[in-house]
C-alpha atoms as a PDB file:
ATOM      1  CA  UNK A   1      70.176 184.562 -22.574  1.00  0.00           C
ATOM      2  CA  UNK A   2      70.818 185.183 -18.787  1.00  0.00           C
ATOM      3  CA  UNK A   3      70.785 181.284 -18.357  1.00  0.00           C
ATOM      4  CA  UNK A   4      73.359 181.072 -21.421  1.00  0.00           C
ATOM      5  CA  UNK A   5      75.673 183.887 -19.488  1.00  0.00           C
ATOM      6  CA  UNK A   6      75.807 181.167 -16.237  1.00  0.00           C
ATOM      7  CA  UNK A   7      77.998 179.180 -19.107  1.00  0.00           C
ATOM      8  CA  UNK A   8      80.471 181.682 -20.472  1.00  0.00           C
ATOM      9  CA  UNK A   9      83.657 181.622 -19.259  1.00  0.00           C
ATOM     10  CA  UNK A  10      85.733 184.868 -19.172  1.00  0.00           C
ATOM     11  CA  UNK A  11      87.155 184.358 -22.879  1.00  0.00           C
ATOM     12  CA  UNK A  12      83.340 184.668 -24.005  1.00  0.00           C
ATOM     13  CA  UNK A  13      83.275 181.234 -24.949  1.00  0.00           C
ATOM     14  CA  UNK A  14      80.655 178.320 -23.526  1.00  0.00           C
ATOM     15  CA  UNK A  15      81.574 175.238 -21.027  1.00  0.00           C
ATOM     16  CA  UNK A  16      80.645 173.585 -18.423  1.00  0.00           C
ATOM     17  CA  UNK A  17      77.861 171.025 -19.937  1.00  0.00           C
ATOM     18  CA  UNK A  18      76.072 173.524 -21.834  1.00  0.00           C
ATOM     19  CA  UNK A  19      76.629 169.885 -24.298  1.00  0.00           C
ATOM     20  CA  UNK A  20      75.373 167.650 -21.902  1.00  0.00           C
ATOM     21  CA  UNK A  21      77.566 164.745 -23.004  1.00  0.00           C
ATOM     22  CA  UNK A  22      80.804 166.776 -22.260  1.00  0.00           C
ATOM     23  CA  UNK A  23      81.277 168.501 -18.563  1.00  0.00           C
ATOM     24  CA  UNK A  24      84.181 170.503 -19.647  1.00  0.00           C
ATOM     25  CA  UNK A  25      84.105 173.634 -17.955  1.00  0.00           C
ATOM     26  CA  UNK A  26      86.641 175.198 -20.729  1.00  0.00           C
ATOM     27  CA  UNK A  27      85.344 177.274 -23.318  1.00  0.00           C
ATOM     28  CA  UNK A  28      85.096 174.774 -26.650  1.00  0.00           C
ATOM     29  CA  UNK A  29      83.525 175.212 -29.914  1.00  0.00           C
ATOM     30  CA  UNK A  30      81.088 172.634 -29.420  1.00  0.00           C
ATOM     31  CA  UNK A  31      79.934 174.284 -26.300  1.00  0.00           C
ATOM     32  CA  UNK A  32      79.862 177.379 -28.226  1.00  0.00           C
ATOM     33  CA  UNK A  33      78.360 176.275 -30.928  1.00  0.00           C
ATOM     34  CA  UNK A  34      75.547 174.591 -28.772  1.00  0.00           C
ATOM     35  CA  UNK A  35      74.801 177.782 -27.094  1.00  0.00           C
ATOM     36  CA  UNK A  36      74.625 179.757 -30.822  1.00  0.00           C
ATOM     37  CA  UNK A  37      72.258 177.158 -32.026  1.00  0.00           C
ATOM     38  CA  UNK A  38      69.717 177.693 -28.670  1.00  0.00           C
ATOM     39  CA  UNK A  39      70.621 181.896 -29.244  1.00  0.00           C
ATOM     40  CA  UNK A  40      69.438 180.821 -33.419  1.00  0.00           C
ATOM     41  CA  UNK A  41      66.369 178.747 -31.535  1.00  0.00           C
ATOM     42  CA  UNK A  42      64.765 182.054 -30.082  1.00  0.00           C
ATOM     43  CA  UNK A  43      66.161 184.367 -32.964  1.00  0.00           C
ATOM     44  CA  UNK A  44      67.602 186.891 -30.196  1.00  0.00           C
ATOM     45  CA  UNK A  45      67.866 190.266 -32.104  1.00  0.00           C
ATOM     46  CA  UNK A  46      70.156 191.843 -29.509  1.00  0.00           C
ATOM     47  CA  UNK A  47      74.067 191.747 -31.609  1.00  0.00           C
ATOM     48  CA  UNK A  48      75.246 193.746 -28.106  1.00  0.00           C
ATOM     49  CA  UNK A  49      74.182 191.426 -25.391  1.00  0.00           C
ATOM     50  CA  UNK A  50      77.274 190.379 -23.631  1.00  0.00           C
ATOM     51  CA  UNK A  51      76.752 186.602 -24.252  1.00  0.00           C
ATOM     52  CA  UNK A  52      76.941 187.547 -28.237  1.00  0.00           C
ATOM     53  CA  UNK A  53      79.306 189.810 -27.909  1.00  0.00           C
ATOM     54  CA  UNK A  54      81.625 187.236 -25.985  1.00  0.00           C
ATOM     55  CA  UNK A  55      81.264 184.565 -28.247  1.00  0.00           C
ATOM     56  CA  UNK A  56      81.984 187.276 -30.849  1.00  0.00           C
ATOM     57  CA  UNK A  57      85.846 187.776 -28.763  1.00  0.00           C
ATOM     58  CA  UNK A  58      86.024 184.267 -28.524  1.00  0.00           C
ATOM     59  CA  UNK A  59      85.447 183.556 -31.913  1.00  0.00           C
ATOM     60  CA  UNK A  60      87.883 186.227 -33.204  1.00  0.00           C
ATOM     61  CA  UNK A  61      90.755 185.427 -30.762  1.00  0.00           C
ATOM     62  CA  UNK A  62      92.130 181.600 -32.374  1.00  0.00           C
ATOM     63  CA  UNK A  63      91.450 179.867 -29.659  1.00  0.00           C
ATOM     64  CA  UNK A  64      90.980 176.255 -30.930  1.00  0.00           C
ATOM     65  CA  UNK A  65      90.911 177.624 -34.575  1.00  0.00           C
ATOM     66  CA  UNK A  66      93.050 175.708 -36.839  1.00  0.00           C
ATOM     67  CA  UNK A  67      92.939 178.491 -39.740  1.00  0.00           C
ATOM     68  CA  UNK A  68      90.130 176.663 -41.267  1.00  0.00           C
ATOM     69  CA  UNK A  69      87.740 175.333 -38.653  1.00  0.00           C
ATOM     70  CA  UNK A  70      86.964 175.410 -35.069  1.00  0.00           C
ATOM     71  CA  UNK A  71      89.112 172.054 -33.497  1.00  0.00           C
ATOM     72  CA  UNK A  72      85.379 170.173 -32.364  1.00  0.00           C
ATOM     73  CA  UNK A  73      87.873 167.771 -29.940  1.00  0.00           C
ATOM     74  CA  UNK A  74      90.177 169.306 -27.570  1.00  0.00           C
ATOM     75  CA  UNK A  75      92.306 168.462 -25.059  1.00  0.00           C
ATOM     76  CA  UNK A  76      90.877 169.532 -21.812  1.00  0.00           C
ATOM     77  CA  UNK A  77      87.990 167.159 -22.704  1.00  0.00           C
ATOM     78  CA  UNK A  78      89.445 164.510 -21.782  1.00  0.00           C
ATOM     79  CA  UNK A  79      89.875 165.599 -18.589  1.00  0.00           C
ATOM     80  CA  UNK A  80      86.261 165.373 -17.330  1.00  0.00           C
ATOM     81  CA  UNK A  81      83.345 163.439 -17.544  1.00  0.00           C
ATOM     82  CA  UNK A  82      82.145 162.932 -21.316  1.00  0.00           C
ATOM     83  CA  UNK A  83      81.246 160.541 -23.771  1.00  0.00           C
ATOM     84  CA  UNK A  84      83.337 159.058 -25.755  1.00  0.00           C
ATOM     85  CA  UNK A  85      83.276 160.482 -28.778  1.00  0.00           C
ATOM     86  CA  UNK A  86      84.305 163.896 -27.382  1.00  0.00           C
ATOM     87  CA  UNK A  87      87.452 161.935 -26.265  1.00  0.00           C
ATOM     88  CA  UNK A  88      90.501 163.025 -28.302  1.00  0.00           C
ATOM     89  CA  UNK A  89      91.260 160.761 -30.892  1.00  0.00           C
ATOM     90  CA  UNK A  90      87.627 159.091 -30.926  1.00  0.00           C
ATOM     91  CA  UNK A  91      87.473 158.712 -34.596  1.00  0.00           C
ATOM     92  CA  UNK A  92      83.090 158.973 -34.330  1.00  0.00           C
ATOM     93  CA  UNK A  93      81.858 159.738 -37.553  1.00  0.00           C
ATOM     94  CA  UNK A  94      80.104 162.903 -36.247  1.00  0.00           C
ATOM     95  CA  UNK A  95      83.882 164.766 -36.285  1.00  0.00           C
ATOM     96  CA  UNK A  96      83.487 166.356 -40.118  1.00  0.00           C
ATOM     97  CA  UNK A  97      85.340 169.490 -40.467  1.00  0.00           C
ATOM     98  CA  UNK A  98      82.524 171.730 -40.592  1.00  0.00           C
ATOM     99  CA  UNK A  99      80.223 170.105 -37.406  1.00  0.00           C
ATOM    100  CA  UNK A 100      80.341 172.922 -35.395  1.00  0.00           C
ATOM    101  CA  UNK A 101      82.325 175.829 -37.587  1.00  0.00           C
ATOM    102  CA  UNK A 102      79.319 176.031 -40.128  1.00  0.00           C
ATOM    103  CA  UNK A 103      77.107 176.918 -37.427  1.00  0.00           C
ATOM    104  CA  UNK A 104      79.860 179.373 -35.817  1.00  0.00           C
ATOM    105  CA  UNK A 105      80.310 180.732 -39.517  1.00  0.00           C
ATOM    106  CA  UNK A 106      76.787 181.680 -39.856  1.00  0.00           C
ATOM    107  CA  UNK A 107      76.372 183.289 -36.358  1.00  0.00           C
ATOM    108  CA  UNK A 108      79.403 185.168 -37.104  1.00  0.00           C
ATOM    109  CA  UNK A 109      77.814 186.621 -40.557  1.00  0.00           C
ATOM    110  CA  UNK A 110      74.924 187.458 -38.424  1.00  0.00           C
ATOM    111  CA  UNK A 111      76.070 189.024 -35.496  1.00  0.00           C
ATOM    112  CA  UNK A 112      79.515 190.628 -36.379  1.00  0.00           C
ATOM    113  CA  UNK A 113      79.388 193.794 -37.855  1.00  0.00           C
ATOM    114  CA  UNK A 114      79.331 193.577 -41.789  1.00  0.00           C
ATOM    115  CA  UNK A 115      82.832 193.837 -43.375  1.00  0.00           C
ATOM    116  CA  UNK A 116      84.607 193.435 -39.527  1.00  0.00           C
ATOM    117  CA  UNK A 117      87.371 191.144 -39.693  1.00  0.00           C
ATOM    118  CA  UNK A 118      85.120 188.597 -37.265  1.00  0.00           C
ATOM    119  CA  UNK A 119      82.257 188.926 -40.086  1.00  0.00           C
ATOM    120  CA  UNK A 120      84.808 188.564 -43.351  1.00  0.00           C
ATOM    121  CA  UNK A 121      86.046 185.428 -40.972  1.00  0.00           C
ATOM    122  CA  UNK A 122      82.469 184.101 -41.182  1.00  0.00           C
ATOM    123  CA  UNK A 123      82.160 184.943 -44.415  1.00  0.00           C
ATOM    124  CA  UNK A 124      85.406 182.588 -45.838  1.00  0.00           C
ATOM    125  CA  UNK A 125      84.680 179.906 -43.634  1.00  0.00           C
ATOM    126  CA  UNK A 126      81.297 179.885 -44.997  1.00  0.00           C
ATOM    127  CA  UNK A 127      82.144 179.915 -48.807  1.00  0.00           C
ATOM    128  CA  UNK A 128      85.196 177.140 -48.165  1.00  0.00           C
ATOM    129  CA  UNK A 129      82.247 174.801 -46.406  1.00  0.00           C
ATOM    130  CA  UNK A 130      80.290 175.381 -49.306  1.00  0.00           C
ATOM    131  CA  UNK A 131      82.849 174.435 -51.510  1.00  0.00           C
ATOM    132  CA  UNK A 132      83.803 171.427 -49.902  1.00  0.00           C
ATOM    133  CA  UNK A 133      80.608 169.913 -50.263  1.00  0.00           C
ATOM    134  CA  UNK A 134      81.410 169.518 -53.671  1.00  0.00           C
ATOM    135  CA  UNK A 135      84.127 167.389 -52.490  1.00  0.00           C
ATOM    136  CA  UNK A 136      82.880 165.169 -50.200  1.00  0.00           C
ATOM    137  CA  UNK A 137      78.995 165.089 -50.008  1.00  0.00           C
ATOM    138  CA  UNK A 138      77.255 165.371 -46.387  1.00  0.00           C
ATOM    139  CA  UNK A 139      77.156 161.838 -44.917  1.00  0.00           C
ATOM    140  CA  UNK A 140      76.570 163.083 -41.287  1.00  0.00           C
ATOM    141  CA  UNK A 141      73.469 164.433 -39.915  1.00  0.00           C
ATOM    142  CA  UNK A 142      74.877 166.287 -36.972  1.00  0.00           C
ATOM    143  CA  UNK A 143      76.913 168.472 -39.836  1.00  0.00           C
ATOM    144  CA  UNK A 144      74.036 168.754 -41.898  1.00  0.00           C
ATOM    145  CA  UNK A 145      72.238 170.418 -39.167  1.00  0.00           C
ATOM    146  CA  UNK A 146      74.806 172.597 -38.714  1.00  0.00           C
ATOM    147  CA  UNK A 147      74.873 173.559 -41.848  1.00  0.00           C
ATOM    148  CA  UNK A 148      71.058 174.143 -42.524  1.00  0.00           C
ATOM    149  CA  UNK A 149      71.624 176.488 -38.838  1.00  0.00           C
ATOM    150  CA  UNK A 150      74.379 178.448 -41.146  1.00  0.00           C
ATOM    151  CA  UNK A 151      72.183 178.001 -44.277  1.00  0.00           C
ATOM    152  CA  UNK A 152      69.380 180.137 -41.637  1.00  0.00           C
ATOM    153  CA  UNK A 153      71.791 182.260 -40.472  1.00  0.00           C
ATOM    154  CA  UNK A 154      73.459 183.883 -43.756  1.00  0.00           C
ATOM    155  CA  UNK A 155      69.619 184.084 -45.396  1.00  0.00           C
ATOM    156  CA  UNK A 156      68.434 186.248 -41.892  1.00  0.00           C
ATOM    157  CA  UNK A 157      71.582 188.261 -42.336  1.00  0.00           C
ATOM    158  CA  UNK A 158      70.740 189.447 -45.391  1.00  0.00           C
ATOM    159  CA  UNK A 159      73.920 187.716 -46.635  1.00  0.00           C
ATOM    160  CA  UNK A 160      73.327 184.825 -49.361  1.00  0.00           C
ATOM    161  CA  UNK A 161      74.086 187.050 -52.290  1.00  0.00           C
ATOM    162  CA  UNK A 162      77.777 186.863 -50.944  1.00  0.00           C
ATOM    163  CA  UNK A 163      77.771 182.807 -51.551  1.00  0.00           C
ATOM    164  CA  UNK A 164      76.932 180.132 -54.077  1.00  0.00           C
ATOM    165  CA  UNK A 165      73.741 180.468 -51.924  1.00  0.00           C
ATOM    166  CA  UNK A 166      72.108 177.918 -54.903  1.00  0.00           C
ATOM    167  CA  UNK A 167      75.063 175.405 -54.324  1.00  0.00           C
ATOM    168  CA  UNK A 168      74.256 175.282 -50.835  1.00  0.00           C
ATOM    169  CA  UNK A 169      70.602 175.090 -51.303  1.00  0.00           C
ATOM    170  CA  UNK A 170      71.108 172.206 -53.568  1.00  0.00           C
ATOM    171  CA  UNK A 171      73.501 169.992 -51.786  1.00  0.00           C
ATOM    172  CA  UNK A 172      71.254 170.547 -48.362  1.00  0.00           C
ATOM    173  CA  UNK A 173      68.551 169.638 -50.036  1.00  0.00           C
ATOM    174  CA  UNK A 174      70.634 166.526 -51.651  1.00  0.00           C
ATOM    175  CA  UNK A 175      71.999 165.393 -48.110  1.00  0.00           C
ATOM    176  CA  UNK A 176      68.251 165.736 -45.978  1.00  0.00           C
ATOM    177  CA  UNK A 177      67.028 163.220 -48.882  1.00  0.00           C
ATOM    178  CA  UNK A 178      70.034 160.694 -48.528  1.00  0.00           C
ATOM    179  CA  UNK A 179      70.194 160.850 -44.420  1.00  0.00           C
ATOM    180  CA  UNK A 180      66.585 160.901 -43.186  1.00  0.00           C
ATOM    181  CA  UNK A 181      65.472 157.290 -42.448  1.00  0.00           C
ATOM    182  CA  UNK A 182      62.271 156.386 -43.658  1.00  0.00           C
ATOM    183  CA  UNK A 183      61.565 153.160 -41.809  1.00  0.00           C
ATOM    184  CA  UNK A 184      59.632 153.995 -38.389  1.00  0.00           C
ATOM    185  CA  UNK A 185      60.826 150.605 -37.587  1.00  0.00           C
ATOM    186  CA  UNK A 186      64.524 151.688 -37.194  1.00  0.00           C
ATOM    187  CA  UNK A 187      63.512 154.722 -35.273  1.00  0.00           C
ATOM    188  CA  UNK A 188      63.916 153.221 -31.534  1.00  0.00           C
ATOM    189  CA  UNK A 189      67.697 153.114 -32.435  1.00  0.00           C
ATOM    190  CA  UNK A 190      69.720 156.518 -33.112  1.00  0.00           C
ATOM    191  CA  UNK A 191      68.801 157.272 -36.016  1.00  0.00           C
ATOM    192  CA  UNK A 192      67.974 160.425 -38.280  1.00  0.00           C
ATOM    193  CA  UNK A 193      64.734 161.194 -38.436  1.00  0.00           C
ATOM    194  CA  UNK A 194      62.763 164.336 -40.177  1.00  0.00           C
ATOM    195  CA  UNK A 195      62.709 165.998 -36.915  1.00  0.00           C
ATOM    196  CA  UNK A 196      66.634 166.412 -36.841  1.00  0.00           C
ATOM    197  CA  UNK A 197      66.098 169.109 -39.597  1.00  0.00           C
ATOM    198  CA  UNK A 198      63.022 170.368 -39.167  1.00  0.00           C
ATOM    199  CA  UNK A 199      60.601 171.597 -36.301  1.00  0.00           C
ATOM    200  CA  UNK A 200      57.787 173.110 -38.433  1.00  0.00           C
ATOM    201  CA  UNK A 201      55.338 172.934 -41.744  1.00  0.00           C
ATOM    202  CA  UNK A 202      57.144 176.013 -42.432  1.00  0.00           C
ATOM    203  CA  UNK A 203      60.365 174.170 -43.101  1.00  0.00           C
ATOM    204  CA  UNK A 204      61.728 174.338 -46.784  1.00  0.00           C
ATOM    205  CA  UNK A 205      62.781 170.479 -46.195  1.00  0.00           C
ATOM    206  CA  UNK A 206      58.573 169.555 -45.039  1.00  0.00           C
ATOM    207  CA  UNK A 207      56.857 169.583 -48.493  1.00  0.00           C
ATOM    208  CA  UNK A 208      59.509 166.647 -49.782  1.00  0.00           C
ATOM    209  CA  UNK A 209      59.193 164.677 -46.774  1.00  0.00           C
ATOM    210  CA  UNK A 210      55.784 165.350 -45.475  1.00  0.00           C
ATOM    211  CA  UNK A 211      54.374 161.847 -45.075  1.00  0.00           C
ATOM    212  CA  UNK A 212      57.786 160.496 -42.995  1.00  0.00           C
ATOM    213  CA  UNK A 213      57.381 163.724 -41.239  1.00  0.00           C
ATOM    214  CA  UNK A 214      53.594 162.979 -40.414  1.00  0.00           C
ATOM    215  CA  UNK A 215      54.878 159.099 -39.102  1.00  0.00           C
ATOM    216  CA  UNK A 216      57.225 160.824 -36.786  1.00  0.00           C
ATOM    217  CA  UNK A 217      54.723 163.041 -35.013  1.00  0.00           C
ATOM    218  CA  UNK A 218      52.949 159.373 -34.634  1.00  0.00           C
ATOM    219  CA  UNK A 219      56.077 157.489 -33.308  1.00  0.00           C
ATOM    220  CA  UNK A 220      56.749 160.389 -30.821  1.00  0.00           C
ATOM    221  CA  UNK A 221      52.936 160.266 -29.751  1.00  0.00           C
ATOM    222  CA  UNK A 222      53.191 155.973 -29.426  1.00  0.00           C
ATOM    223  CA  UNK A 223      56.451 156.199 -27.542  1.00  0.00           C
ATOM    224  CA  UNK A 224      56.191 158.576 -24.989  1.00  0.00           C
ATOM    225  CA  UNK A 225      57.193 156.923 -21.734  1.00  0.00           C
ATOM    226  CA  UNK A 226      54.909 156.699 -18.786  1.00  0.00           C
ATOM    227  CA  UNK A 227      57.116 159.989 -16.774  1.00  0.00           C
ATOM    228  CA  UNK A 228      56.537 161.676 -19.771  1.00  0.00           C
ATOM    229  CA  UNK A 229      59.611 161.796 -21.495  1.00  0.00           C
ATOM    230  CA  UNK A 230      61.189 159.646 -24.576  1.00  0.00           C
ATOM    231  CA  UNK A 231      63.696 156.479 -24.226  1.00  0.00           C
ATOM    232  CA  UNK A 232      67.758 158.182 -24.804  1.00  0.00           C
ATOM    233  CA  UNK A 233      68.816 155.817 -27.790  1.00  0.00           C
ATOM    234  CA  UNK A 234      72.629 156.252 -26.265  1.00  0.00           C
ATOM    235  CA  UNK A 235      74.292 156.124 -23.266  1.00  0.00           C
ATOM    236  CA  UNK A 236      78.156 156.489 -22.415  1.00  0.00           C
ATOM    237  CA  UNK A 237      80.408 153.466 -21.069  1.00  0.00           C
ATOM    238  CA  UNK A 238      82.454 154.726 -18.105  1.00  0.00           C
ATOM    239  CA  UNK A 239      81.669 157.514 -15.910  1.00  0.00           C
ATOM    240  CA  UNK A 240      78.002 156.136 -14.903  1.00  0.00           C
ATOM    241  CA  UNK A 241      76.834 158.267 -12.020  1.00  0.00           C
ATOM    242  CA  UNK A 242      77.547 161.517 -14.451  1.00  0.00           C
ATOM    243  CA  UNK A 243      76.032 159.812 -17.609  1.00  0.00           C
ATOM    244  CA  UNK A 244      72.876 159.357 -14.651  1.00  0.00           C
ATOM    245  CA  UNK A 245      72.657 163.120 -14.366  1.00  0.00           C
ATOM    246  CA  UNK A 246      73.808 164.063 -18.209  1.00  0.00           C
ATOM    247  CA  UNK A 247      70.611 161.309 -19.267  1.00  0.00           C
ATOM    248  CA  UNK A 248      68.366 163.197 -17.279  1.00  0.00           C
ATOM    249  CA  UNK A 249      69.662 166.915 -18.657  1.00  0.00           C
ATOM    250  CA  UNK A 250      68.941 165.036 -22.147  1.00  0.00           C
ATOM    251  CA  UNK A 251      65.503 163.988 -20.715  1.00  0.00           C
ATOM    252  CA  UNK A 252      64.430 167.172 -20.674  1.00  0.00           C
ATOM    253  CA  UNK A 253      66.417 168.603 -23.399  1.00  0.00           C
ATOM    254  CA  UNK A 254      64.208 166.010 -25.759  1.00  0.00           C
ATOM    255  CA  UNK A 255      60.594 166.519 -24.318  1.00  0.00           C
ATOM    256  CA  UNK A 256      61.198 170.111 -25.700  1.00  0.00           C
ATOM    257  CA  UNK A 257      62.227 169.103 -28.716  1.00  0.00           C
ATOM    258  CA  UNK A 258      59.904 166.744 -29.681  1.00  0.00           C
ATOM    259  CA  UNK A 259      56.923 169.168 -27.990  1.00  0.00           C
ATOM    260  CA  UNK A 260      58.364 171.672 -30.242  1.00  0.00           C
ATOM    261  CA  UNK A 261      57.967 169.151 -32.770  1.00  0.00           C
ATOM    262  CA  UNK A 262      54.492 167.902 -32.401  1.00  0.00           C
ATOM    263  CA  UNK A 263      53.307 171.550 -32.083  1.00  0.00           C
ATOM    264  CA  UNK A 264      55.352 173.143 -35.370  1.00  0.00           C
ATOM    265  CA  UNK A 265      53.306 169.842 -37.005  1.00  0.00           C
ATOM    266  CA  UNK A 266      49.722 171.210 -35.464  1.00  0.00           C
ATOM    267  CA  UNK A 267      49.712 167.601 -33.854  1.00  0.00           C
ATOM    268  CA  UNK A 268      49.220 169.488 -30.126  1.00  0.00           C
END
């Protein structure tokens, strides 16, 4: 958390790389919702620790709301190094409404105070994501994370009698069985494997895709790289002395989570 606060700007939202592909220093929700999923990573208990509570401000003032969801591009992006999908206009597939605002939703409904405007803000956002996977069925795996993080969130809170909580258990259960890719021979690419949804055997998603979860933990041990990191499967095409540095942030950023990985799978 006191590393977190070195990336809050005064508006109590998070910049300045905290996404290693983007070196905006500007608050943005996808800063901020990178820092709530490492604050949902270590379960911090705290709802008054400054970095919460800023986030809490920042997510209550409107800044880069649209009314219905957290604006995942902005402006100032383009400004500064990044890759290009955070580029304004990049029409990437990863830019779903709710990549990003369902994980804001659910930190909202866990930190804000229950029945505070902030938490019954949460608390919409969270039943209109719901409903719009009725819609349009989860076809990204970046917003599929973030909705299993806002799946985790409303159950910790005590809050799933408040949504279709079967609905959403249903269709995450739907998408994690359409996106994972089976074949370890399409791994070395980017590609969605178990580990994008799970880090444990305690995992609701493990049972159903235990044996592709087992081949991972033997890719990751077969393709460790002689420094002892993993290969980056992307890389951005302009601004190559930062994509040097941002490739070495992700470096490190993926020997933890694959360690976490490989340990949550009693395979270390």
């Amino acid at each position: 958390m006191q590393v977190l606060s070195c990336y809050q700007n005064a508006d109590g939202g998070l910049g300045h790389a905290v996404e290693a592909d983007c070196w905006n220093p500007n608050s943005t929700p996808l800063h901020t919702a990178t820092a709530c999923g490492i604050i949902g990573e270590i379960a911090y208990p705290d709802a008054a620790h400054p970095v919460i509570q800023g986030i809490l401000h920042y997510l209550s003032g409107g800044q880069d709301f649209n009314g219905k969801t957290w604006n995942l591009l902005v402006d100032s992006n383009n400004s500064y190094p990044h890759a290009p999908w955070w580029q304004t206009g990049s029409e990437s597939t990863c830019h779903a409404d709710y990549n990003g605002t369902a994980e804001l939703a659910g930190f909202l409904l866990y930190y804000a105070k229950p029945s505070s405007a902030a938490w019954q803000l949460g608390l919409r956002i969270a039943r209109e994501a719901i409903d719009a996977l009725s819609d349009a069925p989860l076809q990204d795996m970046h917003t599929c994370a973030c909705y299993i993080h806002m799946a985790e969130w409303i159950q910790k809170a005590g809050a799933a009698t408040f949504v279709d909580w079967q609905d959403l258990h249903q269709k995450l259960h739907e998408a994690v069985r359409r996106l994972i890719v089976s074949d370890p021979a399409r791994w070395n690419s980017y590609t969605c494997k178990p580990s994008h949804f799970m880090n444990s055997e305690e995992s609701e998603f493990f049972e159903e895709h235990r044996k592709t979860a087992e081949l991972e933990c033997e890719f990751l041990l077969n393709s460790q790289l002689d420094d002892g990191s993993w290969p980056i499967p992307w890389q951005w095409d302009e601004y190559p002395e930062e994509w040097a540095v941002s490739r070495n942030w992700w470096k490190g950023h993926v020997i933890v989570e694959n360690l976490r990985y490989l340990k949550g799978l009693h395979r270390i």
